[in-house]
N, C-alpha and C. Protein backbone atom coordinates (compact mmCIF):
# COMPACT_ATOMS: atom_id res chain seq x y z
N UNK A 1 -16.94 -16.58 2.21
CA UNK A 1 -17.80 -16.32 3.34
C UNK A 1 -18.91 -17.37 3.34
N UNK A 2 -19.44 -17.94 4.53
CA UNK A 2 -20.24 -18.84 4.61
C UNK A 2 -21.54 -18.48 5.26
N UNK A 3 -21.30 -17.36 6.92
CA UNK A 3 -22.22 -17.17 7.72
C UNK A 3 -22.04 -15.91 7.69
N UNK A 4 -23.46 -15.58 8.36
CA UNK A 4 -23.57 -13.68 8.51
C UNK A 4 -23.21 -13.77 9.61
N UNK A 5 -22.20 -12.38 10.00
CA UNK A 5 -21.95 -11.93 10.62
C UNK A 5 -22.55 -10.97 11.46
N UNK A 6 -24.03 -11.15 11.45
CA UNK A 6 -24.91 -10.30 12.22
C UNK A 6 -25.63 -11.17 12.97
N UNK A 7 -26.01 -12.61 12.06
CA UNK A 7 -27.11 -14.01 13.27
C UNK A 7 -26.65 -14.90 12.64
N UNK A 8 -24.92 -15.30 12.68
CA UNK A 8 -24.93 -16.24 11.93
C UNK A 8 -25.54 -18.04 10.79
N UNK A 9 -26.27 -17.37 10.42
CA UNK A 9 -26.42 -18.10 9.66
C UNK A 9 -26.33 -17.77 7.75
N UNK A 10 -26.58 -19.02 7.32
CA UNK A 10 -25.69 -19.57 6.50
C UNK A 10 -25.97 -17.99 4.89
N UNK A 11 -24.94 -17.73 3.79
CA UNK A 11 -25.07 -16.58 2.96
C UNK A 11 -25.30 -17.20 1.34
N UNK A 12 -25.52 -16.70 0.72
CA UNK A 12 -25.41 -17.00 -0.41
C UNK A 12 -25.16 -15.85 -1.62
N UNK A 13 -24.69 -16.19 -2.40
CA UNK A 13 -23.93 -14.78 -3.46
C UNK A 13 -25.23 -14.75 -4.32
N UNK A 14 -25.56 -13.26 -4.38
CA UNK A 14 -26.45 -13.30 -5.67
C UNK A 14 -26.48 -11.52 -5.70
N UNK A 15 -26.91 -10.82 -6.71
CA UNK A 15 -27.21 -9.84 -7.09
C UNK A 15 -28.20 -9.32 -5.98
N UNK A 16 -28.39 -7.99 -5.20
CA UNK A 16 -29.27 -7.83 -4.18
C UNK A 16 -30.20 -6.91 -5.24
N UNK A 17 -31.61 -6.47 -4.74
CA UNK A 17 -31.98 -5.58 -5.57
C UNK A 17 -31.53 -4.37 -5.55
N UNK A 18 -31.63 -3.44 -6.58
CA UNK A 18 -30.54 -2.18 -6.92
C UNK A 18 -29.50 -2.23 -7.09
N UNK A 19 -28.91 -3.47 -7.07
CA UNK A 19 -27.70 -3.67 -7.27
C UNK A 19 -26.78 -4.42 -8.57
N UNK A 20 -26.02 -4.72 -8.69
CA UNK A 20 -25.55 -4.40 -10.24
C UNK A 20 -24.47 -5.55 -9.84
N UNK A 21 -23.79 -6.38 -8.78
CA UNK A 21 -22.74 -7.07 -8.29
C UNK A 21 -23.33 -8.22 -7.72
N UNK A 22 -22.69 -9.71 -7.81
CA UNK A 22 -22.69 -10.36 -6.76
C UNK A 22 -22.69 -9.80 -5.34
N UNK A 23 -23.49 -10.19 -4.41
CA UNK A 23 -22.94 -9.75 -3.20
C UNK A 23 -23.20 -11.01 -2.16
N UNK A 24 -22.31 -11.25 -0.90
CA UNK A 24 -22.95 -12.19 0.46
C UNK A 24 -23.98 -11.58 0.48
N UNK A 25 -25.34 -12.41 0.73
CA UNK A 25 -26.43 -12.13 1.56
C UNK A 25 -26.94 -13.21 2.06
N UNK A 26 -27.25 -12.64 3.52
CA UNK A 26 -27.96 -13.74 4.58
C UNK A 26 -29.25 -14.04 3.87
N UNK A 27 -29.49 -15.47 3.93
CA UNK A 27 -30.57 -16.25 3.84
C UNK A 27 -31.71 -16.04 4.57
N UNK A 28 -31.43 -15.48 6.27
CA UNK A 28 -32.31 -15.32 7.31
C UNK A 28 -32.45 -13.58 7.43
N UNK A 29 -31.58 -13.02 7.27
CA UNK A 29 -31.77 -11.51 7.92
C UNK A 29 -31.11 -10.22 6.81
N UNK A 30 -31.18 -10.87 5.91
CA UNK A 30 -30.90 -10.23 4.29
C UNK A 30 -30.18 -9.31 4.52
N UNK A 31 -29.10 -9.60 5.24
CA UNK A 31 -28.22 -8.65 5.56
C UNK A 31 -27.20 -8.81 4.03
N UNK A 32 -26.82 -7.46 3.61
CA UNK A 32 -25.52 -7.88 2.45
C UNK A 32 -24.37 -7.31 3.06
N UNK A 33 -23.35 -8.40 2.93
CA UNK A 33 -22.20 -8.22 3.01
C UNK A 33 -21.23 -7.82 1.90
N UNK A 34 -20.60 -6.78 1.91
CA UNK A 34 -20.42 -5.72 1.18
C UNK A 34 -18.37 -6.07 1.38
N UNK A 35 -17.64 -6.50 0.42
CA UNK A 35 -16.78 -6.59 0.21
C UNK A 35 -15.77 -5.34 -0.81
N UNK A 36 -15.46 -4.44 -0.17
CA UNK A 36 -14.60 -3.72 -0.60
C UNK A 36 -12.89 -3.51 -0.94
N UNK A 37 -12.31 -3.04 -1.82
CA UNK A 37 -10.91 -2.91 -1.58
C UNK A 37 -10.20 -2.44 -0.74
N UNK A 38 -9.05 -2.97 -0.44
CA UNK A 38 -8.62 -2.40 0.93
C UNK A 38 -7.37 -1.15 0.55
N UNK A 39 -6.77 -0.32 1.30
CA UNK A 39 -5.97 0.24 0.74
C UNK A 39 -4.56 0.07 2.13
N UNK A 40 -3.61 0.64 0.67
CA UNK A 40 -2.23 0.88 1.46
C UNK A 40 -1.95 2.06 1.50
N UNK A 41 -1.39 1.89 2.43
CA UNK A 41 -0.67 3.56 2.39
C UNK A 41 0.65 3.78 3.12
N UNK A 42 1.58 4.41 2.79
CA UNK A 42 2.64 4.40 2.90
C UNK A 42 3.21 5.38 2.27
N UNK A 43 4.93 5.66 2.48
CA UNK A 43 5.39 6.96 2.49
C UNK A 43 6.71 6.77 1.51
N UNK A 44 7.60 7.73 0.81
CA UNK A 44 8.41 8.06 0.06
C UNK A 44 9.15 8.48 0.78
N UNK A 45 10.42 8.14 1.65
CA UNK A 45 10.83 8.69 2.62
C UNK A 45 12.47 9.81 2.63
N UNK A 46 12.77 10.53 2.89
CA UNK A 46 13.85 11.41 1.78
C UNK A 46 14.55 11.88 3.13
N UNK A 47 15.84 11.86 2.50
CA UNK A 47 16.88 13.00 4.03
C UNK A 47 18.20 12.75 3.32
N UNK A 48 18.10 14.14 3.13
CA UNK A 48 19.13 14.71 2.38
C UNK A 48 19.53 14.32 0.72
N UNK A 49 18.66 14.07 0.19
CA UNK A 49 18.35 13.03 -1.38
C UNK A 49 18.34 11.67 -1.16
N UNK A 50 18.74 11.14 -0.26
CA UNK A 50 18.45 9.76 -0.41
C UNK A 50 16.92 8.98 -0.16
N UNK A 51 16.68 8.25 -0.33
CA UNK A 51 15.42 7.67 -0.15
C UNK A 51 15.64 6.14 0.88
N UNK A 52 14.28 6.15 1.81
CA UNK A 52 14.79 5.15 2.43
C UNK A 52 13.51 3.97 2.31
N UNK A 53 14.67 2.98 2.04
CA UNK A 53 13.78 1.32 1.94
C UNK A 53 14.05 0.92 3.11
N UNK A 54 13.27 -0.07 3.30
CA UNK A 54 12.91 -1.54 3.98
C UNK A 54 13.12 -3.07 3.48
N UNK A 55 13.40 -2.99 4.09
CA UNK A 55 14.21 -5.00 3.85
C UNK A 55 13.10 -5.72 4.62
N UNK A 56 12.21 -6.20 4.14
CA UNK A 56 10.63 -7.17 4.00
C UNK A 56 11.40 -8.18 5.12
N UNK A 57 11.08 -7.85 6.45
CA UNK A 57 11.42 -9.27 7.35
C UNK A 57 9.66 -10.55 7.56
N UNK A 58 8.96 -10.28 6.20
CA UNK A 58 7.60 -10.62 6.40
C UNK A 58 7.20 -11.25 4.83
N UNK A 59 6.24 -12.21 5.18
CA UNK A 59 6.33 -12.66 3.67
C UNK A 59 4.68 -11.76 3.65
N UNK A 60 3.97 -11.60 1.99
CA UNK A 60 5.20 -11.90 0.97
C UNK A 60 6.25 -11.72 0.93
N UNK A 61 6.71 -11.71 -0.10
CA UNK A 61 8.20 -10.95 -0.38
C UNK A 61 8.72 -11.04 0.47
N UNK A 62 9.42 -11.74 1.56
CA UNK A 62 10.29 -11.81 2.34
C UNK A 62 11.83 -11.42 1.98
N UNK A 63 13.04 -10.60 2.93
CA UNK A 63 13.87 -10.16 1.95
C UNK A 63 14.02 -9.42 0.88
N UNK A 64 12.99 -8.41 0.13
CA UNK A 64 13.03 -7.52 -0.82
C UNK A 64 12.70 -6.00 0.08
N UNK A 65 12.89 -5.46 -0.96
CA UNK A 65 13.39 -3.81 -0.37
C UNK A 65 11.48 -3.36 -0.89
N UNK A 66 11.52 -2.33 -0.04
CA UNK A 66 10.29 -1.52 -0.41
C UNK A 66 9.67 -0.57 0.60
N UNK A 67 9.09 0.82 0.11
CA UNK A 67 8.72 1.44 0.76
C UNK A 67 7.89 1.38 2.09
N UNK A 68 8.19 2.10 2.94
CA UNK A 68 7.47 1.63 3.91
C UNK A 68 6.22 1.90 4.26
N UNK A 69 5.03 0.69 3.81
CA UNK A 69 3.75 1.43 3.98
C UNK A 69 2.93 -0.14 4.32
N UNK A 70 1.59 -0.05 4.60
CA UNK A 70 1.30 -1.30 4.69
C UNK A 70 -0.83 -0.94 5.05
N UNK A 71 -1.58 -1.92 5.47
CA UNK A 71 -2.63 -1.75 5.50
C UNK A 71 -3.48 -0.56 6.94
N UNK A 72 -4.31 -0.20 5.94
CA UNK A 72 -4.78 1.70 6.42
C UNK A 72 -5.84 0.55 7.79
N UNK A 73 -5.66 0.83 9.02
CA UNK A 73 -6.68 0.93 10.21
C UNK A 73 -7.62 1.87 9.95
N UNK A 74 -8.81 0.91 10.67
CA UNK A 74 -10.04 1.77 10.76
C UNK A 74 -9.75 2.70 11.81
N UNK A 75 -10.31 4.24 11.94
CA UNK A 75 -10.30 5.63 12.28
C UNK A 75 -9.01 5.72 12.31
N UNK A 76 -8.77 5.78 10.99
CA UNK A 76 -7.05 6.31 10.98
C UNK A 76 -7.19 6.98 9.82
N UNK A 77 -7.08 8.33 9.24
CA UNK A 77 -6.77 8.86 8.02
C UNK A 77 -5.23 8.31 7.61
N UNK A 78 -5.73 8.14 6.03
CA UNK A 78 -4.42 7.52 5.11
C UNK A 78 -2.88 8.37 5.39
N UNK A 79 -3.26 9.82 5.84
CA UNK A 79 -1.52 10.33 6.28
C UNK A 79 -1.25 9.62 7.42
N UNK A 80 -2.55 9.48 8.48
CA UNK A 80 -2.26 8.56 9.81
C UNK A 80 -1.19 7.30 9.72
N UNK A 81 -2.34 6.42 8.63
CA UNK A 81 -1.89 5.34 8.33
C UNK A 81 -0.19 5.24 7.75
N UNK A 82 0.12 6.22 6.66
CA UNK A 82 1.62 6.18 5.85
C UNK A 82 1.95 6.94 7.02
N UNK A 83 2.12 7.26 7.93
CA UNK A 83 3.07 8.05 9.23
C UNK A 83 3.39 6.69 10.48
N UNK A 84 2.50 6.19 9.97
CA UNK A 84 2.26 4.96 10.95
C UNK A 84 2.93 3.94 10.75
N UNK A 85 2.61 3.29 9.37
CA UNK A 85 3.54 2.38 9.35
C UNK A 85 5.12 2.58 9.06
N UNK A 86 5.40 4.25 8.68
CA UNK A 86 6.82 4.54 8.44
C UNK A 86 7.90 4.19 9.83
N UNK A 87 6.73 5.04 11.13
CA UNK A 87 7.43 4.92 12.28
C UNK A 87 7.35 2.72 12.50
N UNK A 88 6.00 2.30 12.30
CA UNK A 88 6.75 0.67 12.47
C UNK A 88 8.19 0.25 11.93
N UNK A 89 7.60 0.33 10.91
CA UNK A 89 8.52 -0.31 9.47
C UNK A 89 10.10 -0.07 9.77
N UNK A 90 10.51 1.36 9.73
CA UNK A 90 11.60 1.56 9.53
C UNK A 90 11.91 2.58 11.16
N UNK A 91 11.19 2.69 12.10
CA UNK A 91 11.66 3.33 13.21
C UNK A 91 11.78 4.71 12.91
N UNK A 92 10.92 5.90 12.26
CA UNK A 92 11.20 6.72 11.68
C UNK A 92 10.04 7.56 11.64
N UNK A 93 10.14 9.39 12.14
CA UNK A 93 9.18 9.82 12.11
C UNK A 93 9.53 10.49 10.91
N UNK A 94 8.15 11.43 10.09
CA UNK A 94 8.94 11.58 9.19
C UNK A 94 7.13 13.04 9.00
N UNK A 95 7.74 14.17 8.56
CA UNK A 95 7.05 15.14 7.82
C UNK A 95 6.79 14.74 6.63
N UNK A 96 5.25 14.95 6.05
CA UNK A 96 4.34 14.47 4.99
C UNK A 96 4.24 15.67 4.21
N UNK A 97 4.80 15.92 3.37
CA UNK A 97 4.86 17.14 2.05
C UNK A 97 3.46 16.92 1.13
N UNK A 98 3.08 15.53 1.21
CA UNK A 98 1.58 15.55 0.15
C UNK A 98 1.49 14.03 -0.54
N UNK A 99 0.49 14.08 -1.09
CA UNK A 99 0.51 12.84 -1.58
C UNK A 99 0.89 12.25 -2.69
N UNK A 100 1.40 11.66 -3.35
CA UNK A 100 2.49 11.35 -4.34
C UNK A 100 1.68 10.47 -5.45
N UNK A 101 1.24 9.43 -5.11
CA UNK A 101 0.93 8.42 -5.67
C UNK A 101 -0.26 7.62 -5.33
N UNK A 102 -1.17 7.33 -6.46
CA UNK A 102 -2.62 6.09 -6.02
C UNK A 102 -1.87 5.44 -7.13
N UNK A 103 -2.36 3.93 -6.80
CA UNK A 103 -2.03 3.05 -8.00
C UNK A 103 -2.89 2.24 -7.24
N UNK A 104 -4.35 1.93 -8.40
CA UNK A 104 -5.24 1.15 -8.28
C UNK A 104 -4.41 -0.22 -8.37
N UNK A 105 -5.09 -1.18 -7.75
CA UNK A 105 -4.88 -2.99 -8.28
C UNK A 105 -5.22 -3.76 -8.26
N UNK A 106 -6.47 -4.00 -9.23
CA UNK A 106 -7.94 -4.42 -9.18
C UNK A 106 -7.87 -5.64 -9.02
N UNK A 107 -6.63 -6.42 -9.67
CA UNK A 107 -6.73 -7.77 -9.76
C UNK A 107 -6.78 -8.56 -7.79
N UNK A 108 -5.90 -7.95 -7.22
CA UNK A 108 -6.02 -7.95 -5.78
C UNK A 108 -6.54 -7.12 -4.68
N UNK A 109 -7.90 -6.60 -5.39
CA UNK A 109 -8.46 -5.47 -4.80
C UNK A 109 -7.52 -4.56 -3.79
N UNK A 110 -6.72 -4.11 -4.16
CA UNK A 110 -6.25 -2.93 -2.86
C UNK A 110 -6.31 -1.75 -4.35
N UNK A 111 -5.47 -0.35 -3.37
CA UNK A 111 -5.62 0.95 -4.31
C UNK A 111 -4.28 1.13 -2.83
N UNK A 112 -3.15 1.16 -3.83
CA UNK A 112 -2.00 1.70 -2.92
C UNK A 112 -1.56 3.24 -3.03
N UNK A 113 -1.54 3.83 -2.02
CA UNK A 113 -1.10 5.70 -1.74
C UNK A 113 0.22 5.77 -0.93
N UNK A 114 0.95 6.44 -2.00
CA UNK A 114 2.10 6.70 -0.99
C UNK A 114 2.22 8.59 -0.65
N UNK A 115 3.00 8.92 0.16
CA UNK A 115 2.97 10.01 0.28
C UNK A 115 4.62 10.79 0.56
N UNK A 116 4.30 11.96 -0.09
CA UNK A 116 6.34 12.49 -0.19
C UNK A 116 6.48 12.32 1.08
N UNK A 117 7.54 12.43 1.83
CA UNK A 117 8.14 12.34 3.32
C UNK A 117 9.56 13.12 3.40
N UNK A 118 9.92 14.00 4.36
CA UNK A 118 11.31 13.99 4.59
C UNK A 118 11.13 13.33 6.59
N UNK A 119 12.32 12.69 6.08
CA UNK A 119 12.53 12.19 7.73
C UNK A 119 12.81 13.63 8.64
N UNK A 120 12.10 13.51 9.80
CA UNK A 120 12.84 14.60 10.65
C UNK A 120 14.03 14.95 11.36
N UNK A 121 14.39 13.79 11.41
CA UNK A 121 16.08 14.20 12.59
C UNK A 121 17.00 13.10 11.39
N UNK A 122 16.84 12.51 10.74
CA UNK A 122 17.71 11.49 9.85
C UNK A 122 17.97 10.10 10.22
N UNK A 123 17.34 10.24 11.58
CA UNK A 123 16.88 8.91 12.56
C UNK A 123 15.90 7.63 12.05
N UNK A 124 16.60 6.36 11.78
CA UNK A 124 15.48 5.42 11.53
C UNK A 124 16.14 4.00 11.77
N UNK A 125 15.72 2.69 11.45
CA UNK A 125 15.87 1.99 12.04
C UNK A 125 15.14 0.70 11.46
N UNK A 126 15.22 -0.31 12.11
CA UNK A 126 14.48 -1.67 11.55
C UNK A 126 13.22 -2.39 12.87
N UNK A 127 11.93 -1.71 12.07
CA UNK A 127 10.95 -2.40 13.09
C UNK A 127 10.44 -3.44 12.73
N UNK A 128 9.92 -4.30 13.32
CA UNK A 128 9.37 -5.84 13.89
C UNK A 128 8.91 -6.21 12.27
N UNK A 129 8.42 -5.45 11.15
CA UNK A 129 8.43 -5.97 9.97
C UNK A 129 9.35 -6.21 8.99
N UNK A 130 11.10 -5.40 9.70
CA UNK A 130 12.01 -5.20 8.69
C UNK A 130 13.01 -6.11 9.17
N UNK A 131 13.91 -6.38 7.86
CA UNK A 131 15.15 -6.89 8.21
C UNK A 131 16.57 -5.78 8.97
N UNK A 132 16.24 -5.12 8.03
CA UNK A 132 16.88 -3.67 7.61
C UNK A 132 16.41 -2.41 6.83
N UNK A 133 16.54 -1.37 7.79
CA UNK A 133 15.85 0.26 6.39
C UNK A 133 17.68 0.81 6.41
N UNK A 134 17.49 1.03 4.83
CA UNK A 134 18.94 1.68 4.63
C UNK A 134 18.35 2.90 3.60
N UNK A 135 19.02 4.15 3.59
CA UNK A 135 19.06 5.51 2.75
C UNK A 135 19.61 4.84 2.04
N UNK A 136 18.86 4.63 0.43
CA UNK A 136 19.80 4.73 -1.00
C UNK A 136 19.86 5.93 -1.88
N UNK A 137 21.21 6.21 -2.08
CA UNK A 137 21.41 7.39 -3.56
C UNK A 137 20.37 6.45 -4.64
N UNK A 138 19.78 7.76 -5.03
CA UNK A 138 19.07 7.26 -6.53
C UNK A 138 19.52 6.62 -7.43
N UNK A 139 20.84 6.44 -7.70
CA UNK A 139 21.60 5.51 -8.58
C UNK A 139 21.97 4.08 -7.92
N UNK A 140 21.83 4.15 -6.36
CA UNK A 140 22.11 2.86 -6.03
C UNK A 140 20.50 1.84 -5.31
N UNK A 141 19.76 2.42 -5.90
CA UNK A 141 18.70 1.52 -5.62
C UNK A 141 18.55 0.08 -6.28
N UNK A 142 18.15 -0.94 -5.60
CA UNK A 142 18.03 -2.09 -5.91
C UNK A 142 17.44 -2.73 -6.35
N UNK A 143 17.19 -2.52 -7.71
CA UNK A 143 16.11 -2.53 -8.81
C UNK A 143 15.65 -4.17 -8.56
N UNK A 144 16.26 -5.14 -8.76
CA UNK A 144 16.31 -6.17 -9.03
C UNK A 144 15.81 -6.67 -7.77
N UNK A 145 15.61 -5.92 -6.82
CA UNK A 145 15.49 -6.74 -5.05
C UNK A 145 14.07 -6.40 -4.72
N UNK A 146 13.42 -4.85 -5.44
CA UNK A 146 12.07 -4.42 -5.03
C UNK A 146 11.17 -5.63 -5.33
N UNK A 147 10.08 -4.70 -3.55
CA UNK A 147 9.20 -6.03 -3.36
C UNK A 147 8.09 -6.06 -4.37
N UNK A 148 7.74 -5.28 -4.60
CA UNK A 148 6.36 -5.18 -5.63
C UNK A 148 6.20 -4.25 -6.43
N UNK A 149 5.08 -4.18 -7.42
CA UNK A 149 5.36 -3.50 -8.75
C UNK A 149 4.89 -2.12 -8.61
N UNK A 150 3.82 -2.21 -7.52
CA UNK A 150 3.59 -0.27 -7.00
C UNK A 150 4.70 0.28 -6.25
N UNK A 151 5.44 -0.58 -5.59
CA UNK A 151 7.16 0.21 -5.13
C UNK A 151 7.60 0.34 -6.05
N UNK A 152 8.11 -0.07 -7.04
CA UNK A 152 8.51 -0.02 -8.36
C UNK A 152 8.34 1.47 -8.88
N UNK A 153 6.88 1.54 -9.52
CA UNK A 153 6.47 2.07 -10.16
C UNK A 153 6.65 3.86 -9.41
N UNK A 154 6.07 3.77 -8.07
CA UNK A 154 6.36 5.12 -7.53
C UNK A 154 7.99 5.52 -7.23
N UNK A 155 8.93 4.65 -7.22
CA UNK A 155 10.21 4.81 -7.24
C UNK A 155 10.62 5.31 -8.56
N UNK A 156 9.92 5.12 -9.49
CA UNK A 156 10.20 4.89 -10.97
C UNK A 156 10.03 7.07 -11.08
N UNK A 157 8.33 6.98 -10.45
CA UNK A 157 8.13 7.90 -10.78
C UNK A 157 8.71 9.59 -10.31
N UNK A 158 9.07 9.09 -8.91
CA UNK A 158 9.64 9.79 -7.92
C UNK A 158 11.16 10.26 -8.73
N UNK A 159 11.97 9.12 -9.43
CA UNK A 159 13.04 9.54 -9.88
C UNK A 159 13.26 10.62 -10.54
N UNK A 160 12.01 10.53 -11.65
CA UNK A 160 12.06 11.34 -12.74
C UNK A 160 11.31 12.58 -11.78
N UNK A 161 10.48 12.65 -11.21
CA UNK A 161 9.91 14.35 -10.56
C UNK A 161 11.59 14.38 -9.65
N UNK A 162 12.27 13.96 -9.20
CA UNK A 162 13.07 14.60 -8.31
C UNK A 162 14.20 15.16 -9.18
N UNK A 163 14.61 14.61 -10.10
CA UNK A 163 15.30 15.41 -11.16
C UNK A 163 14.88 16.56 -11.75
N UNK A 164 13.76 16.92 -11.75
CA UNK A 164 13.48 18.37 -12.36
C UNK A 164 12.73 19.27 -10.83
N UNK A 165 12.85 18.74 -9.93
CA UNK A 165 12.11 19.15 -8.59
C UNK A 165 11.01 19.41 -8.60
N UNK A 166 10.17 18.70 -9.24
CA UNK A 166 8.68 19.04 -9.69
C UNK A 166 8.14 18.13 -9.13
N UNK A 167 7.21 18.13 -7.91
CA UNK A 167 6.55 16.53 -7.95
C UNK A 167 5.15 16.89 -8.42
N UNK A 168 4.56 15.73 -8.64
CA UNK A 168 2.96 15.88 -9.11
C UNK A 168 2.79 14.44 -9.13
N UNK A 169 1.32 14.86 -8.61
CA UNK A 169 0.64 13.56 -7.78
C UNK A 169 0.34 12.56 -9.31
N UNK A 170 0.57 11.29 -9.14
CA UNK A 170 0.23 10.43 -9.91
C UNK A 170 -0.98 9.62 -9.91
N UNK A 171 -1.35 9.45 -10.59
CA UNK A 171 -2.76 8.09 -10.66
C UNK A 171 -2.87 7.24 -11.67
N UNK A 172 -2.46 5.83 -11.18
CA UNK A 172 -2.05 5.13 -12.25
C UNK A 172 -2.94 3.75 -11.75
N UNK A 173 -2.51 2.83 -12.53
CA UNK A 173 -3.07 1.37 -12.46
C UNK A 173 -2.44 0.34 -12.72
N UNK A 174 -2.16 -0.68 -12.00
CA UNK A 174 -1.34 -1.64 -12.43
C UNK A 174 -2.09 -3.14 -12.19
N UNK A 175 -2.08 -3.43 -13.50
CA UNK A 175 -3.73 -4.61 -13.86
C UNK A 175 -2.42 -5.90 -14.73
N UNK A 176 -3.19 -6.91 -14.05
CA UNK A 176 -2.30 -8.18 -14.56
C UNK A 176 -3.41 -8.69 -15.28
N UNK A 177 -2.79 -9.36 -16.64
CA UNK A 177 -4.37 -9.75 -17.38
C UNK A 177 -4.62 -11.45 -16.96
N UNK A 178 -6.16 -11.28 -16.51
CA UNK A 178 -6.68 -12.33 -16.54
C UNK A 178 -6.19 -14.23 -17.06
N UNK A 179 -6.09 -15.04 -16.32
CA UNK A 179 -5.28 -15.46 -17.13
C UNK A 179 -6.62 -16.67 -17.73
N UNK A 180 -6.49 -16.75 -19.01
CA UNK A 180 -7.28 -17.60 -19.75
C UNK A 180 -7.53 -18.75 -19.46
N UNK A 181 -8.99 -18.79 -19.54
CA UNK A 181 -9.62 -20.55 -18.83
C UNK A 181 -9.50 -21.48 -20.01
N UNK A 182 -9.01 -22.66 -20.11
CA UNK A 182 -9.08 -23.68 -20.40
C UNK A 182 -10.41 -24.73 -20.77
């Protein structure tokens, strides 16, 4: 960031008082600009045991499979948001049973939420972000193709609650270490 976004002119990073962080602050109108994590949200999507992915027609990950969820709009609650991008993503409305999964990820500030889903009519499809959404049996998921490590991880976790029919909400973290300065 360079300029405020209130009279543009020019910011500079420093600790504000009471405060404990770098932050932007205007030079002229001490405005602080306040940089937060963003979140995802997105859904676990189910009809009849299968679970349904998305084929990434978007980079990153272009071509890899993964749940369908993506960044939460302002005045949108996070079920809004994972109902929202399910119907983009994969053409698909879908009933929200609860929330499944946070997985903080500090290193790229987001905090990703997915939420259980059964599709409603078994109806879905490939929207403007997908290549393809296909229903996989739990044994034929495409380990090797998932787009990222919080699809991963809630697929991971989802397996094991759907085998004993127990779900329970998870809260986890997935932190890449720092990589050492030279």
């Amino acid at each position: 960031m360079k300029y405020c976004s209130t009279c543009g002119q020019p910011v500079e990073q420093r600790v504000p008082e009471g405060d404990n962080r770098h932050r932007y602050v205007c030079i002229s109108c001490e405005t602080i600009h306040y940089q937060n994590p963003r979140i995802v949200a997105g859904t676990v999507p189910v009809w009849e045991g299968r679970i349904l992915l998305c084929r990434r027609a978007i980079e990153p990950r272009y071509g890899y499979w993964t749940l369908p969820a993506g960044f939460m709009e302002n005045a949108e609650t996070t079920i809004e948001a994972a109902a929202r991008e399910t119907r983009e993503e994969a053409l698909a409305e879908v009933d929200i049973q609860g929330l499944y999964s946070i997985i903080d990820v500090p290193h790229i500030n987001q905090v990703h939420m997915f939420y259980r889903a059964t599709l409603r009519d078994g109806l879905f499809g490939a929207g403007e972000e997908s290549l393809e959404s296909k229903l996989f049996e739990p044994g034929d998921i495409p380990w090797d193709e998932i787009s990222f490590p919080t699809v991963r991880k809630t697929l991971e976790l989802f397996l094991v609650d759907m085998k004993s029919d127990a779900y329970n909400v998870h809260v986890t973290d997935i932190r890449h270490p720092m990589a050492k300065k030279t």
